[in-house]
N, C-alpha and C. Protein backbone atom coordinates (compact mmCIF):
# COMPACT_ATOMS: atom_id res chain seq x y z
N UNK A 1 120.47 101.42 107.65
CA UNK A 1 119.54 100.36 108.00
C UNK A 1 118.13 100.91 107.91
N UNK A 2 116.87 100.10 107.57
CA UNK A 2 115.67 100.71 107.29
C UNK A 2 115.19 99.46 107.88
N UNK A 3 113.68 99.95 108.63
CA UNK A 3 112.78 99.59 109.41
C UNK A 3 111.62 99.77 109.40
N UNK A 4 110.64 98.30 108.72
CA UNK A 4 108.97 98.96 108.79
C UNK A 4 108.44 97.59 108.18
N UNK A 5 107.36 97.87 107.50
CA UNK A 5 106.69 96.66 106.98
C UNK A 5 107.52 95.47 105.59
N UNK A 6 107.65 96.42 104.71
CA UNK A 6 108.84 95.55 103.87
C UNK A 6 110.24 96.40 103.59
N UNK A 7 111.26 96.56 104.59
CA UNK A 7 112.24 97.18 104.61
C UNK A 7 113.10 97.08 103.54
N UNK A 8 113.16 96.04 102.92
CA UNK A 8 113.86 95.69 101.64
C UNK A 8 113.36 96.13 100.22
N UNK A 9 112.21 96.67 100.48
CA UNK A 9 111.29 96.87 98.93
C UNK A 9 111.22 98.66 98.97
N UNK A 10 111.10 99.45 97.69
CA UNK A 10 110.19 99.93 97.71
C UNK A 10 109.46 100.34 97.82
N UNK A 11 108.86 99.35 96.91
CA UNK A 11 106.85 98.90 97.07
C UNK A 11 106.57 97.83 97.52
N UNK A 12 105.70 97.79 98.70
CA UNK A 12 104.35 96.61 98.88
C UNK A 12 104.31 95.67 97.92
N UNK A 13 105.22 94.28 97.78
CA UNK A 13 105.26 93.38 97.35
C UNK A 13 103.45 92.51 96.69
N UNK A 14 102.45 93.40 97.64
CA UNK A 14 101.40 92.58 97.99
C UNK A 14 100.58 93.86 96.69
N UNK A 15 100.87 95.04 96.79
CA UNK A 15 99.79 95.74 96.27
C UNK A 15 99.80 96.83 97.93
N UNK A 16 99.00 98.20 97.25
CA UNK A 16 99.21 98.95 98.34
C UNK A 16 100.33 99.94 99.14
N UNK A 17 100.47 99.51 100.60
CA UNK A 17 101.34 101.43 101.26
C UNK A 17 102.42 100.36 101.48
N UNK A 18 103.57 101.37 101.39
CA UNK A 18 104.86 100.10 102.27
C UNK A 18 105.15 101.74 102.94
N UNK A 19 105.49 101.57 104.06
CA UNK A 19 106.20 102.23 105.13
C UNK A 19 107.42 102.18 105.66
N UNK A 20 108.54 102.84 105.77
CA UNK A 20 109.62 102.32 106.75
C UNK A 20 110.69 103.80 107.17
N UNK A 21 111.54 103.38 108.00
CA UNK A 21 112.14 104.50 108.40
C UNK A 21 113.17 104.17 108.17
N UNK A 22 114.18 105.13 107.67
CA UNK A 22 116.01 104.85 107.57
C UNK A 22 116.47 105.17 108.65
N UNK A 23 117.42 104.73 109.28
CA UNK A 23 118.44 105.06 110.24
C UNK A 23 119.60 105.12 109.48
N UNK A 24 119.75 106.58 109.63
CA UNK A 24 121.17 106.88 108.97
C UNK A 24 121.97 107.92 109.91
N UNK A 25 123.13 107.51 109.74
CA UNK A 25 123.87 107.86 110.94
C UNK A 25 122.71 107.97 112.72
N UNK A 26 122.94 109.39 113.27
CA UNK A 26 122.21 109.56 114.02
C UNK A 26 120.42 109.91 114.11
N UNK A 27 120.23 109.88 112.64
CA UNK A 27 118.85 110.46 112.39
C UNK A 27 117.91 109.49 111.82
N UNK A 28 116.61 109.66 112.45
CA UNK A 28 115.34 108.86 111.43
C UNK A 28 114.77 109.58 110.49
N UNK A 29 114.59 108.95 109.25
CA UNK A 29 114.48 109.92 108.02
C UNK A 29 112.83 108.76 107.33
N UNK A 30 112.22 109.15 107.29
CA UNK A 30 110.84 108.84 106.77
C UNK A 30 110.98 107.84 105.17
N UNK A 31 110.65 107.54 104.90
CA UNK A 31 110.10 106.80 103.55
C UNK A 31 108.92 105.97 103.14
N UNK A 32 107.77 106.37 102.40
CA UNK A 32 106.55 105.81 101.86
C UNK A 32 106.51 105.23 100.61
N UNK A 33 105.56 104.07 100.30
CA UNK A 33 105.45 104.27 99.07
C UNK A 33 104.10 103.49 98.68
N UNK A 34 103.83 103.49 97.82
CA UNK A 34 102.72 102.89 97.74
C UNK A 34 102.44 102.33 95.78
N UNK A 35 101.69 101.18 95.87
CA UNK A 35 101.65 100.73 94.12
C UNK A 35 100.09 100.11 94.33
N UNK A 36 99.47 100.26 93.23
CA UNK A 36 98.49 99.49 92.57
C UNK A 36 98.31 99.65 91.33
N UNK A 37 97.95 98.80 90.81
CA UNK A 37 97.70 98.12 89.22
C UNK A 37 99.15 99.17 88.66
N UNK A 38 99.09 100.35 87.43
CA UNK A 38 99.71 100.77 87.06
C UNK A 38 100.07 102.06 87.69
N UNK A 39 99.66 102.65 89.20
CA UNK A 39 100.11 103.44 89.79
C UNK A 39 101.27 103.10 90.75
N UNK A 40 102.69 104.12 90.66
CA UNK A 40 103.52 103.53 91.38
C UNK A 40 103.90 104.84 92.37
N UNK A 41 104.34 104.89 93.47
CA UNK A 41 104.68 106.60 94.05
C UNK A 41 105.76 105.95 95.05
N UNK A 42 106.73 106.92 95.74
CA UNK A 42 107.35 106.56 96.60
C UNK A 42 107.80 107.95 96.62
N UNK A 43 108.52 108.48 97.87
CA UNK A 43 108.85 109.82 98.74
C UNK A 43 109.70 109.40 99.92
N UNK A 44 110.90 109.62 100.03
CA UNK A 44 111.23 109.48 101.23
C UNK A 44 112.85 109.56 100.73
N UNK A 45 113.26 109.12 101.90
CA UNK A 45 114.81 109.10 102.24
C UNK A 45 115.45 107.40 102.23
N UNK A 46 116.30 107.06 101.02
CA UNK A 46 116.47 105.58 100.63
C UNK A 46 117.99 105.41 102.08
N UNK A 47 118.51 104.33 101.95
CA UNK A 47 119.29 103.53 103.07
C UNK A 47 120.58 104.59 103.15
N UNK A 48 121.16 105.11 101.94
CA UNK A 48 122.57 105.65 101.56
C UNK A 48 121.80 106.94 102.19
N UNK A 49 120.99 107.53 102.23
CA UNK A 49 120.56 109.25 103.10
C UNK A 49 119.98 109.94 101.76
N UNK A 50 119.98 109.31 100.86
CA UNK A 50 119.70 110.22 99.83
C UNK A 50 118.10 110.64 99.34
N UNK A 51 117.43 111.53 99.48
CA UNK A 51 116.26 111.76 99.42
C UNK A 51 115.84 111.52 97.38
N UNK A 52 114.81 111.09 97.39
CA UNK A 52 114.18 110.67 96.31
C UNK A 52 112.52 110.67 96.25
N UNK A 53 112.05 111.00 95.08
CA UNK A 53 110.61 111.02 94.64
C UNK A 53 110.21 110.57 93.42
N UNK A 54 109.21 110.25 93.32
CA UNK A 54 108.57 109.41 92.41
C UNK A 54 107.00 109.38 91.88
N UNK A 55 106.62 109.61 90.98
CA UNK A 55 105.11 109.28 90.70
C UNK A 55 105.31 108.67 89.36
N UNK A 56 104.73 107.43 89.13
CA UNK A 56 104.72 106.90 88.03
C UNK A 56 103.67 105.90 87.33
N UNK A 57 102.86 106.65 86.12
CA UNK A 57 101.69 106.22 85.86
C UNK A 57 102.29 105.45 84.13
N UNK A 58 102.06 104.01 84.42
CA UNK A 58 102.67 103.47 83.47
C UNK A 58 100.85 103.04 82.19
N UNK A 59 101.01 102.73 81.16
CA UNK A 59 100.61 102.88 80.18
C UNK A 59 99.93 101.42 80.26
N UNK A 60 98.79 101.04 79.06
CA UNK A 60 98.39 99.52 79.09
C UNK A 60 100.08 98.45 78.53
N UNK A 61 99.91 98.00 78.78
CA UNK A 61 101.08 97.05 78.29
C UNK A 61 101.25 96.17 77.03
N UNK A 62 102.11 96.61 75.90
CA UNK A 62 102.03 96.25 74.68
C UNK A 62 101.37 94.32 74.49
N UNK A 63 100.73 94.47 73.28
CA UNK A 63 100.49 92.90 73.09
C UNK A 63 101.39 92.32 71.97
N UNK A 64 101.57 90.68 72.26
CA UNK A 64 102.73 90.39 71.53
C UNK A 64 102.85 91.29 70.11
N UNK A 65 103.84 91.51 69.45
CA UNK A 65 104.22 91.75 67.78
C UNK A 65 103.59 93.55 68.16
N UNK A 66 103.40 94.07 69.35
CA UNK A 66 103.10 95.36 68.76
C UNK A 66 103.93 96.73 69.41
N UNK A 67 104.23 97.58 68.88
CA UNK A 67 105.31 98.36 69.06
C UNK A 67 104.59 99.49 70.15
N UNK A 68 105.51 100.24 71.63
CA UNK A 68 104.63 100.59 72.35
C UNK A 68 104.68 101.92 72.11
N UNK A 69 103.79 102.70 72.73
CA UNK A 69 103.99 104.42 72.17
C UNK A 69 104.73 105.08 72.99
């Protein structure tokens, strides 16, 4: 079970930090994350206990008919 601002997401649906904590078994285990425009990051411990990280700087976004690099 996870607990905080959008417990179900990720990322901040809105733009910005999402925060929450897992409860797994007996322990609270941390998880952050945060997105704007094409910056995406997240760090923490997901619902199953499993720790995960992330930084992800995505590219401009192809325009119709053009192939991306």
């Amino acid at each position: 079970m996870r607990v905080g601002r959008f417990p179900g997401e990720v990322d901040n649906p809105n733009g910005g930090w999402n925060w929450a904590v897992c409860r797994y078994k007996c322990r609270r285990l941390p998880f952050i994350g945060y997105n704007r425009g094409r910056f995406k990051f997240y760090c923490g411990w997901h619902d199953s206990g499993n720790f995960g990280m992330k930084f992800n700087f995505s590219g401009k976004p192809a325009k119709a008919g053009e192939r991306s690099r």
